[in-house]
Protein backbone atom coordinates (compact mmCIF):
# COMPACT_ATOMS: atom_id res chain seq x y z
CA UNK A 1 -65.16 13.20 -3.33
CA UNK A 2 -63.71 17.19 -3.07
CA UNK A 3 -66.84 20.29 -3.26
CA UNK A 4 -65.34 23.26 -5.03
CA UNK A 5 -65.38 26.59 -3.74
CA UNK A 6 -68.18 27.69 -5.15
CA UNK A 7 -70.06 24.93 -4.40
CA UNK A 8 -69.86 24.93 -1.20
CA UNK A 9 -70.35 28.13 -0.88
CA UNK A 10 -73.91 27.44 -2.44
CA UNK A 11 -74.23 24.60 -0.01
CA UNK A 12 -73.88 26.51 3.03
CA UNK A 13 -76.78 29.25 2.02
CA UNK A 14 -79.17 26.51 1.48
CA UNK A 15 -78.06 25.22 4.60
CA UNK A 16 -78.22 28.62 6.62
CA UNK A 17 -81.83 29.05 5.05
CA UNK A 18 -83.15 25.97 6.60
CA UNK A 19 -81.37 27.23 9.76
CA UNK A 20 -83.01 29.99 9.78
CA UNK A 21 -86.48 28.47 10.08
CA UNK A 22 -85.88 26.44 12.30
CA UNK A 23 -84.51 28.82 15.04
CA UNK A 24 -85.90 31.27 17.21
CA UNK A 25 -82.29 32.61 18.53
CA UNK A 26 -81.72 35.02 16.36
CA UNK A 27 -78.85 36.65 17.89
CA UNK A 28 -76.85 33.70 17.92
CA UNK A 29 -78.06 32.79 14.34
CA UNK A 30 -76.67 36.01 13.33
CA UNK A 31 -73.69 36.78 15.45
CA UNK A 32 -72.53 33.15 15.50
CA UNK A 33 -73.55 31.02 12.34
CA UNK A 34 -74.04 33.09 10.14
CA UNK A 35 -69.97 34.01 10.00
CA UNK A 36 -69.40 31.28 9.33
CA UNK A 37 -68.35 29.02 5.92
CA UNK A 38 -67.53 25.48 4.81
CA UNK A 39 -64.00 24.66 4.43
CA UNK A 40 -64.51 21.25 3.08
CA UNK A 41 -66.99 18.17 2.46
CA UNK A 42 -64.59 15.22 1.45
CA UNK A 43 -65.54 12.11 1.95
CA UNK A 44 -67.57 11.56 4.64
CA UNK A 45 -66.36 14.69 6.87
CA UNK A 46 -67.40 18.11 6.51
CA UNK A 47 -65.12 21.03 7.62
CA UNK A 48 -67.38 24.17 8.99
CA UNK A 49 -64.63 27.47 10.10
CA UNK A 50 -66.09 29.58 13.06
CA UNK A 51 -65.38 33.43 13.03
CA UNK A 52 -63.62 32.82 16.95
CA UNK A 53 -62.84 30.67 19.18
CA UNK A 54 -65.62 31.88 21.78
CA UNK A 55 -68.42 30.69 18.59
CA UNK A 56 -66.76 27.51 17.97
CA UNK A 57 -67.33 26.48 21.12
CA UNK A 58 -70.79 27.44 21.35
CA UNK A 59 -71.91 26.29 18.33
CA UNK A 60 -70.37 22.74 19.54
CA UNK A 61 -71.86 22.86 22.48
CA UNK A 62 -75.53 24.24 21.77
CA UNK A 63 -76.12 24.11 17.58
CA UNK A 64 -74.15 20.88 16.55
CA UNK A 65 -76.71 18.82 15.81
CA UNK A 66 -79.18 21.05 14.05
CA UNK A 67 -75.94 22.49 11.44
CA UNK A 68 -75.11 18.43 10.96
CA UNK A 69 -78.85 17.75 10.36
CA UNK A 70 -79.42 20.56 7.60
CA UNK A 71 -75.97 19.81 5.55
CA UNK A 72 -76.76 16.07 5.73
CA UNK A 73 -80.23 17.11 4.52
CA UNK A 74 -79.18 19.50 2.09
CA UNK A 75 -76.11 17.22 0.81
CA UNK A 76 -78.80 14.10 0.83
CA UNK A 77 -75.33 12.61 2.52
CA UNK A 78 -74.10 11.31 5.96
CA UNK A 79 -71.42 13.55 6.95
CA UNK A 80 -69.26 13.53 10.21
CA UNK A 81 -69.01 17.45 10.92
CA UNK A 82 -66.12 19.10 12.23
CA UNK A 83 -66.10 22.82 13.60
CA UNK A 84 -62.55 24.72 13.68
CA UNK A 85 -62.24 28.05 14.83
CA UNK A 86 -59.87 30.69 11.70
CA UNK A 87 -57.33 30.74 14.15
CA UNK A 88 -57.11 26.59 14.09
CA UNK A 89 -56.92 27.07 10.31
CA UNK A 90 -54.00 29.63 10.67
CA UNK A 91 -52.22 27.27 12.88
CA UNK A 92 -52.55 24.06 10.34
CA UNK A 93 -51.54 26.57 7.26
CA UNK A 94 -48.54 27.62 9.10
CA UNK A 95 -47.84 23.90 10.25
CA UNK A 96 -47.87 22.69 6.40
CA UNK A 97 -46.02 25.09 5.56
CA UNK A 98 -43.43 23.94 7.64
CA UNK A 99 -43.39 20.84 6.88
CA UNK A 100 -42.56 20.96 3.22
CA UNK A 101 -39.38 22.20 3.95
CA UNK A 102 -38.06 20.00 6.87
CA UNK A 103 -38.80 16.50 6.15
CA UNK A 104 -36.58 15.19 8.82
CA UNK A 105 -36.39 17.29 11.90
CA UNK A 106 -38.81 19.44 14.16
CA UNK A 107 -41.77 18.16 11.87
CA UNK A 108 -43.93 19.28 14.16
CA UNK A 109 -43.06 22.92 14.98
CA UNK A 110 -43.89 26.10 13.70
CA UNK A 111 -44.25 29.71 14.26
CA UNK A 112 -47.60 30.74 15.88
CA UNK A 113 -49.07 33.53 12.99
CA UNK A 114 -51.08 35.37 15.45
CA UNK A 115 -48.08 36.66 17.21
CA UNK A 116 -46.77 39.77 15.44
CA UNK A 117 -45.30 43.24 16.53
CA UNK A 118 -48.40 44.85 15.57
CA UNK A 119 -50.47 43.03 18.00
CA UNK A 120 -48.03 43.13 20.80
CA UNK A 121 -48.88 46.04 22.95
CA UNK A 122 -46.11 47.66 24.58
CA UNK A 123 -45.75 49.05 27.68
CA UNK A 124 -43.33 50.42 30.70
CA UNK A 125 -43.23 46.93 31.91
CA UNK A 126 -41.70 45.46 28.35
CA UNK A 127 -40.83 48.35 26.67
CA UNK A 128 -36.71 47.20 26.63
CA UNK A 129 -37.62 44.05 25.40
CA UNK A 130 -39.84 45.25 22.74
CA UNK A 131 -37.31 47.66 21.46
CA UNK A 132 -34.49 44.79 21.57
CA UNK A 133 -36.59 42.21 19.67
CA UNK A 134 -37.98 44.71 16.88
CA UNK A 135 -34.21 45.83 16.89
CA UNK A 136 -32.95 41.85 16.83
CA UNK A 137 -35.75 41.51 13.60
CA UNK A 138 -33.79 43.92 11.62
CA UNK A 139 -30.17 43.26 12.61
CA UNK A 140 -29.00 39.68 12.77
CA UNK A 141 -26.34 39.25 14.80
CA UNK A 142 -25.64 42.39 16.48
CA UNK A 143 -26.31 41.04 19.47
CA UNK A 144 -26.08 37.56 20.14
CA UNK A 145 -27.77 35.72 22.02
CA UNK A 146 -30.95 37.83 22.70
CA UNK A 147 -31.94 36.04 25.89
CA UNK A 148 -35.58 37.14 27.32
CA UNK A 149 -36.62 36.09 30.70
CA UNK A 150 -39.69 36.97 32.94
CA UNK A 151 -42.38 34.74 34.52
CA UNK A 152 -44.46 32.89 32.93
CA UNK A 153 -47.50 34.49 30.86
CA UNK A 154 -46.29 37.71 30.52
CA UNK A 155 -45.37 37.32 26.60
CA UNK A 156 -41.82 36.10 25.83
CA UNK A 157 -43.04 33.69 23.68
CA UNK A 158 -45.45 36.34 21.54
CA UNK A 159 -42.37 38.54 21.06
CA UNK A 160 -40.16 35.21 20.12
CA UNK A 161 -42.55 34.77 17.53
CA UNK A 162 -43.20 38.08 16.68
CA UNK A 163 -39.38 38.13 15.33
CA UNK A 164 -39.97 35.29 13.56
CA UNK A 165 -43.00 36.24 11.57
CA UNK A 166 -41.25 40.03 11.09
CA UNK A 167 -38.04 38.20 9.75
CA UNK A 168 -40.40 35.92 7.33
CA UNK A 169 -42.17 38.61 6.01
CA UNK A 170 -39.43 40.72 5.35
CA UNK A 171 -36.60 38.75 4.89
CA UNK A 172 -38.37 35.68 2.98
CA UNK A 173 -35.09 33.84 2.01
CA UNK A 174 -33.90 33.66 5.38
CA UNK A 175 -34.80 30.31 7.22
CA UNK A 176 -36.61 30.79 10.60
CA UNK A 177 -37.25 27.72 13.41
CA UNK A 178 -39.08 28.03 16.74
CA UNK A 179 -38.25 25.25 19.17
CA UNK A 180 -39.26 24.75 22.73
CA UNK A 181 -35.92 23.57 24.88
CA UNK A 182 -38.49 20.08 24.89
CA UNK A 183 -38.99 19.91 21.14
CA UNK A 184 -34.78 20.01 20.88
CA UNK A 185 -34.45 17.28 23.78
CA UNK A 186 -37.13 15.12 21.96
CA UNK A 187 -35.10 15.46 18.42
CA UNK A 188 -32.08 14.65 19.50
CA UNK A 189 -33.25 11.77 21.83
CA UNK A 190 -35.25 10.60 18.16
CA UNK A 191 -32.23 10.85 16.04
CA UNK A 192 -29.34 10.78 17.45
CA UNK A 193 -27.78 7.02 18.61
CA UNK A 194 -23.86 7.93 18.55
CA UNK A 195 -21.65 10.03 17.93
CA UNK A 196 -21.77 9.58 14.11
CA UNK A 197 -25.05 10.33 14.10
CA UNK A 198 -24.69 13.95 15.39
CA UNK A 199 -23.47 15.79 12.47
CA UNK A 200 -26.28 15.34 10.22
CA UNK A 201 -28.45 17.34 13.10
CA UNK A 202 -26.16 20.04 13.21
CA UNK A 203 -25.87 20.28 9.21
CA UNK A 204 -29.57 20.91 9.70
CA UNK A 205 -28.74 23.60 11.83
CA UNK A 206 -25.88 25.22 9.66
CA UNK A 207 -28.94 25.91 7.18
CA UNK A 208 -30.90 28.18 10.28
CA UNK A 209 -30.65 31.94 9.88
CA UNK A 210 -32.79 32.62 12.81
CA UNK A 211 -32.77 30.29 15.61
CA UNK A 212 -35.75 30.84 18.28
CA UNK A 213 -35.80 28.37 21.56
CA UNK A 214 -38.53 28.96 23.94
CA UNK A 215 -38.12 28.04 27.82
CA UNK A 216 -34.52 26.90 27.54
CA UNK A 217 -34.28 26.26 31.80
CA UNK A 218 -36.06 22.73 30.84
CA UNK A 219 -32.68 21.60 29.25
CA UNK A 220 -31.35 21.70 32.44
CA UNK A 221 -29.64 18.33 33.87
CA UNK A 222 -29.75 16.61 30.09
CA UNK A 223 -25.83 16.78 30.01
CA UNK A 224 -25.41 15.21 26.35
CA UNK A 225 -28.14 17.08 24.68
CA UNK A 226 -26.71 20.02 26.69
CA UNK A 227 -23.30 19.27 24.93
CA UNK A 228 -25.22 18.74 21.62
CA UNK A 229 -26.69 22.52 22.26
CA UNK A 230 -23.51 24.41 23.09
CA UNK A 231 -22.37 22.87 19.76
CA UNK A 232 -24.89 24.40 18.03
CA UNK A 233 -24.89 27.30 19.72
CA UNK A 234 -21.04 27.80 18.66
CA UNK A 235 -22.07 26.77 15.24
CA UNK A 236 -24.63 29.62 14.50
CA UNK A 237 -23.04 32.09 16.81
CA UNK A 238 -19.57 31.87 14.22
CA UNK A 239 -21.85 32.11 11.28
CA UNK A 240 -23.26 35.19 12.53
CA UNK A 241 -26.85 33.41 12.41
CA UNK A 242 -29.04 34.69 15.34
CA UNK A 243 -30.19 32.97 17.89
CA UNK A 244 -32.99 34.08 20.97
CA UNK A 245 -33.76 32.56 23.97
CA UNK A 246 -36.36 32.98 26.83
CA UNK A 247 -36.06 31.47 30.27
CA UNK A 248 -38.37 31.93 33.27
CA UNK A 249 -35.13 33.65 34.91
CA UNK A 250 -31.74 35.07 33.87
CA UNK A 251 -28.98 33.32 32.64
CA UNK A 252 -26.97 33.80 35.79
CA UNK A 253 -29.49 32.32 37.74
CA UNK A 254 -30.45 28.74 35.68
CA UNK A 255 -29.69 25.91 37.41
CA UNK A 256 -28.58 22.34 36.24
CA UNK A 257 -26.94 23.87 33.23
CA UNK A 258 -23.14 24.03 32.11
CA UNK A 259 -21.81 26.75 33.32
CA UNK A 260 -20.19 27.35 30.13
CA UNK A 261 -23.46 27.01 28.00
CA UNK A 262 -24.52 29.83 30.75
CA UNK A 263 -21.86 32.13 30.22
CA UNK A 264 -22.47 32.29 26.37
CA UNK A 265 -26.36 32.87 26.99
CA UNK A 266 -25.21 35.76 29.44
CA UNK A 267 -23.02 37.44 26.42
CA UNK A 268 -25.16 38.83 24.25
CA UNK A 269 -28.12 41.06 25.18
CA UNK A 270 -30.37 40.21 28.29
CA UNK A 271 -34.02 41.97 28.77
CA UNK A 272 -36.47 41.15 31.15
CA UNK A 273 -40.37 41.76 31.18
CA UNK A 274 -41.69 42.85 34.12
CA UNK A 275 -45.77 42.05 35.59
CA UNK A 276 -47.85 45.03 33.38
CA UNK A 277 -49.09 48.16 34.40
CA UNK A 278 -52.59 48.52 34.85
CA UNK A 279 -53.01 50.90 31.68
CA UNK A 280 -51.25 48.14 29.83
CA UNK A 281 -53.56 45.39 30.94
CA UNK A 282 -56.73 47.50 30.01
CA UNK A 283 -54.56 47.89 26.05
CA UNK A 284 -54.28 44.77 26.11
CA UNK A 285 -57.84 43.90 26.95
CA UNK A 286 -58.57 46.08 24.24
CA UNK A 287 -56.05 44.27 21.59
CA UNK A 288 -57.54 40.63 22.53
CA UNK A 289 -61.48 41.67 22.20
CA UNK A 290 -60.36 42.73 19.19
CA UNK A 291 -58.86 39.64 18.13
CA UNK A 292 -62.06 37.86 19.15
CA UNK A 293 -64.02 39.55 16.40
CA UNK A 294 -65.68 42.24 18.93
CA UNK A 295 -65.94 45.91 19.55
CA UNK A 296 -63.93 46.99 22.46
CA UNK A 297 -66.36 50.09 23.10
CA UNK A 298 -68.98 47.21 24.44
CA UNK A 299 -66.84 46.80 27.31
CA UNK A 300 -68.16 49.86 29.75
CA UNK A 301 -64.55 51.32 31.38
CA UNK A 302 -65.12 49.85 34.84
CA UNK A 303 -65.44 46.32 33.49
CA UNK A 304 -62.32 46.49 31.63
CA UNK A 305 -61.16 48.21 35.08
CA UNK A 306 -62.11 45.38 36.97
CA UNK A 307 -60.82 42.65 34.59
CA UNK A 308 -57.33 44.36 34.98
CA UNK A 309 -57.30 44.49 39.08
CA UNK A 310 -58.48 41.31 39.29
CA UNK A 311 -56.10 39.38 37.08
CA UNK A 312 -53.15 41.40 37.10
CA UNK A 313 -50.79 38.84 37.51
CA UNK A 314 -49.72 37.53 33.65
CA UNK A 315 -51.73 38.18 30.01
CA UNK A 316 -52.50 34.16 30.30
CA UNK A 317 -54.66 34.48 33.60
CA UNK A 318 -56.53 37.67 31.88
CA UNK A 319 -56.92 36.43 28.80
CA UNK A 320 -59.10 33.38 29.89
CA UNK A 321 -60.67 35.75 32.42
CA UNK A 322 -61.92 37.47 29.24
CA UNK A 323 -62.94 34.41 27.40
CA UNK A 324 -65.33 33.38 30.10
CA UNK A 325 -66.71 37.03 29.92
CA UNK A 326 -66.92 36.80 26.02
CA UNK A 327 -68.52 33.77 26.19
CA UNK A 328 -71.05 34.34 29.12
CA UNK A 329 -72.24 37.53 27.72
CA UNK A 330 -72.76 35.94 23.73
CA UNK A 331 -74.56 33.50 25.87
CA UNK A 332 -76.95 35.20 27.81
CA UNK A 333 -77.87 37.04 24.35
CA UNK A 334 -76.49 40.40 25.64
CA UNK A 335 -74.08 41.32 23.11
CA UNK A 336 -74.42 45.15 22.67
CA UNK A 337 -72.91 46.63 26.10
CA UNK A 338 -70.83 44.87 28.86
CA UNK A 339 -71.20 46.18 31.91
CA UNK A 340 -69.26 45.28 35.62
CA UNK A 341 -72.52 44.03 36.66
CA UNK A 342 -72.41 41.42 33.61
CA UNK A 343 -68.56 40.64 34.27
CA UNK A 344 -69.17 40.13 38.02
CA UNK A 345 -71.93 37.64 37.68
CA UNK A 346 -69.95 35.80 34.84
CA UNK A 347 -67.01 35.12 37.88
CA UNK A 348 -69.72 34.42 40.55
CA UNK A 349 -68.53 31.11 41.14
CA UNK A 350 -65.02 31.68 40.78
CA UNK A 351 -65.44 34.50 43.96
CA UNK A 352 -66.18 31.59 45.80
CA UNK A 353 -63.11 30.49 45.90
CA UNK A 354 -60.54 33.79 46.37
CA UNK A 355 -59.36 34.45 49.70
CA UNK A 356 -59.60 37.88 50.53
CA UNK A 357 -57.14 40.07 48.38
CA UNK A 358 -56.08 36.87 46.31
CA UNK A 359 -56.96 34.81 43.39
CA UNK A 360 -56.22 31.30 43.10
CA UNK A 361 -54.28 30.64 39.68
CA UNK A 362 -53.23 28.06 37.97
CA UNK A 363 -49.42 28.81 39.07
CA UNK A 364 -50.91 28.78 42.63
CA UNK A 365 -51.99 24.93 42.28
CA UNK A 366 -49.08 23.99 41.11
CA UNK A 367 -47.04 25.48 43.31
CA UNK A 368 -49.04 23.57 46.54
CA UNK A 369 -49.58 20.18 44.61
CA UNK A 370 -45.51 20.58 44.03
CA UNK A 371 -45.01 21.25 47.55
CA UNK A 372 -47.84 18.78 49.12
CA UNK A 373 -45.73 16.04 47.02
CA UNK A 374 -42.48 17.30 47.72
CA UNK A 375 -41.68 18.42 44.23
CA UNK A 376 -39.95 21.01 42.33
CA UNK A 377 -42.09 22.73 40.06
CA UNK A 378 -39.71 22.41 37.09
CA UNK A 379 -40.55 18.75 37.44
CA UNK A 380 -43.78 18.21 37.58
CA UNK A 381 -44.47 20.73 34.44
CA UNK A 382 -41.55 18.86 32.69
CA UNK A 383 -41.97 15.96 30.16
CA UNK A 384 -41.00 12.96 32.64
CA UNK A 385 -43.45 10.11 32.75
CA UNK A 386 -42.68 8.37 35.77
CA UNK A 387 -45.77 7.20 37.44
CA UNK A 388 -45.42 9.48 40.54
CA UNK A 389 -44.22 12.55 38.27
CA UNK A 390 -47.28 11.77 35.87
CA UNK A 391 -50.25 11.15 38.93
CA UNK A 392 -49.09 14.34 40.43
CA UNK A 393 -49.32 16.34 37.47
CA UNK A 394 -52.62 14.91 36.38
CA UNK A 395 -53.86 15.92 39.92
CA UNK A 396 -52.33 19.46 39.49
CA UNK A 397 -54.55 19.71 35.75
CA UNK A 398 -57.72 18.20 37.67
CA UNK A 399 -57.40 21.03 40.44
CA UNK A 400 -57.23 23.88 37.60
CA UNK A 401 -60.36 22.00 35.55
CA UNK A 402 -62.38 21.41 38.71
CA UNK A 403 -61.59 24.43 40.76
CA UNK A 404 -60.57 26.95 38.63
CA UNK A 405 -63.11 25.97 35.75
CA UNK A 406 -60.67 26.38 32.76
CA UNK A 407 -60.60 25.22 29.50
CA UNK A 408 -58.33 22.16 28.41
CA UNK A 409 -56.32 24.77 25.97
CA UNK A 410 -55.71 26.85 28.76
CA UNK A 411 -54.37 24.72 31.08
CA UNK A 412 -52.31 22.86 28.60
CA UNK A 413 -50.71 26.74 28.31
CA UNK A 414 -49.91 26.93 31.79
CA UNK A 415 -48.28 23.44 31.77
CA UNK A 416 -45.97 24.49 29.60
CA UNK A 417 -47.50 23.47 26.18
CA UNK A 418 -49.25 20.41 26.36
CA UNK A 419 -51.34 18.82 24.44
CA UNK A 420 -54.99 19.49 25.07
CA UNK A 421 -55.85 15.86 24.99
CA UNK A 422 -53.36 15.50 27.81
CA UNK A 423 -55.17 17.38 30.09
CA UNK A 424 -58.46 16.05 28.92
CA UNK A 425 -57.04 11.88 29.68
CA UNK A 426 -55.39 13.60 33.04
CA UNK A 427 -58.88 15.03 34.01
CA UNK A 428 -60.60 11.89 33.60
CA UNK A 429 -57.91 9.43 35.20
CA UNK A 430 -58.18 11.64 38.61
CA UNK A 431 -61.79 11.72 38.48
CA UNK A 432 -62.11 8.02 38.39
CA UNK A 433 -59.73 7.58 40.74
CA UNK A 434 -62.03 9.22 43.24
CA UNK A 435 -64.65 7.05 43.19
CA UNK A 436 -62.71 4.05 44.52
CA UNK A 437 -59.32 5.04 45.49
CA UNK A 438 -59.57 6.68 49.39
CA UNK A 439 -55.96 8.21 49.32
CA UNK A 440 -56.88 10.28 46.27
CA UNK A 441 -60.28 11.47 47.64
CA UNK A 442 -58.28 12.33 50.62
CA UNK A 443 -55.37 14.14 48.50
CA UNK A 444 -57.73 16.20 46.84
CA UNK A 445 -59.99 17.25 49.82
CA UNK A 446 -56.28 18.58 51.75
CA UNK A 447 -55.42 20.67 48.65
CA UNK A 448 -58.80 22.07 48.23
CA UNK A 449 -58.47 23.24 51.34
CA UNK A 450 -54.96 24.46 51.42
CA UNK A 451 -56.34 26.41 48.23
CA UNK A 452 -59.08 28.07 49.69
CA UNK A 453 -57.06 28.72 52.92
């Protein structure tokens, strides 16, 4: 069974009107449910879109059952209920999308929407690489390869996108793919088995206008898909296609790659992105309370002050700094004016744990689980699943859950794009592990306390 549009539409007002009666929080009722609509009711699942990411998880967390118990009511049905956030819509439009025109390779990539030219603010610290990727949008292969390094979190992979979604918009017949370096190791590894199995993958490739691989250092030591890659490369590089690339460092200083695959990255145009100013930071504030479906005047100018000294370091650390902020303040019902006073009680716990002048981070646990296990870093946020790789880095995601209080998403981000449900099973397999296992309990104690050292 499919509800039309209009239908549900009418379903959902009957259901907010019984809401309504029944609650006495009428700021979140307003603010938070109200916004929101019915996607779907097939079957036995219904398919309720949040205005943000900050209500879905609220309503989850504090309204699920009363929402399920009015539809249900109001349908006479059993539904199983299902709350997305828009942006988790945008993502599965853009992922269809996608699909229907690759049926055979990277099946499961896609451009992220949300990242665009017009949301990416720009600043001293990335001004050259701004200007060289709204430049690279407009003028395929004028320079090629447009290779983008910084550190991680500071937004190579928003401007990667950004000329993706510019090149779409504007340029509709071209074809545009975004690729992580892993996403190209895990094709070829899927499809290829010899040598005659190669060409149909790069035929794929011949059809690419716009080639965009993110975090290209994790192809490093993988000396046949490497081979498979400077192929490629040649291939759209001859057909004037474009291709851009962004490392964690410059070409010239990647390791465990051909040195001729690194002399073609270091011939076209390199740009780095340096950490942001402060006045960029507080922009960027700005730009992502916007996103979140608030008013960036409620944030008084010494909050947003604070927020950008105290998490200075890349847009991924601030960003969830301002999601806990977003979502203690809707909580506490005090959604008109955010004070410091109101952003330093929302990171009262977290001040627990800074040693004087510095914050732990997520990059700061896994640099000391890397080193405690005598690890590189580039392993232990790679792919391999060898028992000792894959304990270490579910202790690494159990130190940024329990310490750091993140959310799954987030720390999936700063592991290098893993699945949420990753961290989640990683979380849990630590967690038992300390309640029988001495060694672990031990483990975790020493790197709490090199942490908070």
């Amino acid at each position: 069974m499919s509800v039309k549009l209009d239908q549900l539409d009418n379903i959902w007002k009957l259901v907010l009107k019984k809401i309504e009666n029944k609650t006495e929080d009428r700021t979140s009722f307003n603010s938070l449910i109200s916004p929101c609509y019915l996607e779907s009711l097939t079957n036995s699942k219904a398919v309720l879109i949040a205005p943000h990411d900050v209500a879905k998880k609220i309503l989850n967390e504090n309204f699920y059952q009363l929402i399920l118990n009015e539809l249900n009511d109001v349908t006479e049905s059993n539904f199983n209920l299902e709350i997305l956030s828009k942006n988790e819509i945008q993502k599965k439009t853009s992922y269809s999308s996608y699909k229907q025109t690759n049926n055979n390779y990277f099946e499961n990539c896609c451009l992220q929407q949300k990242y665009t030219f017009n949301n990416f603010v720009v600043g001293k610290s990335n001004k050259e690489a701004y200007d060289s990727a709204t430049f690279i949008a407009s003028n395929q292969a004028k320079f090629n390869p447009l290779f983008i390094y910084s550190k991680s979190g500071l937004g190579k992979t928003h401007l990667m996108c950004a000329i993706g979604n510019y090149v779409k918009n504007k340029f509709p017949e071209k074809k545009v793919l975004y690729i992580t370096s892993n996403d190209f190791v895990d094709e070829f590894v899927k499809f290829v088995r010899g040598d005659s199995d190669k060409e149909p993958l790069k035929e794929f490739f011949r059809g690419i206008d716009y080639l965009l691989i993110d975090d290209i250092q994790f192809l490093a030591n993988k000396t046949q898909t490497e081979v498979m890659f400077f192929n490629i490369f040649n291939l759209l590089v001859d057909s004037n296609k474009q291709i851009v690339i962004t490392s964690d460092t410059p070409p010239n200083l990647l390791s465990g790659l051909e040195e001729r695959l690194v002399t073609r990255f270091a011939q076209g145009l390199t740009v780095s992105i340096d950490k942001p100013e402060k006045a960029t930071l507080i922009e960027i504030l700005k730009m992502k309370i916007k996103s979140n479906g608030f008013n960036p005047d409620i944030f008084e100018d010494d909050a947003l002050d604070y927020l950008a000294n105290s998490f200075s370091n890349d847009i991924r650390s601030l960003e969830g700094a301002l999601n806990r902020i977003l979502f203690f303040n809707v909580t506490s019902n005090n959604l008109d004016n955010i004070t410091l006073e109101i952003v330093k009680q929302a990171f009262n716990k977290e001040n627990e744990h800074v040693k004087k002048g510095e914050k732990i981070t997520a990059e700061k646990i896994i640099s000391v689980v890397s080193r405690y296990y005598n690890l590189t870093e580039t392993q232990l946020l790679s792919n391999v699943r060898t028992n000792q790789i894959s304990l270490v880095r579910a202790i690494a995601m159990y130190l940024c859950r329990s310490i750091l209080n993140l959310s799954t998403t987030s720390i999936a981000t700063s592991f290098h794009k893993k699945d949420h449900t990753t961290v989640l099973a990683a979380y849990k397999k630590v967690d038992n592990l300390l309640k029988t296992d001495d060694a672990m309990k031990k483990a975790i104690k020493q790197l709490t306390n090199q942490l908070k050292a």
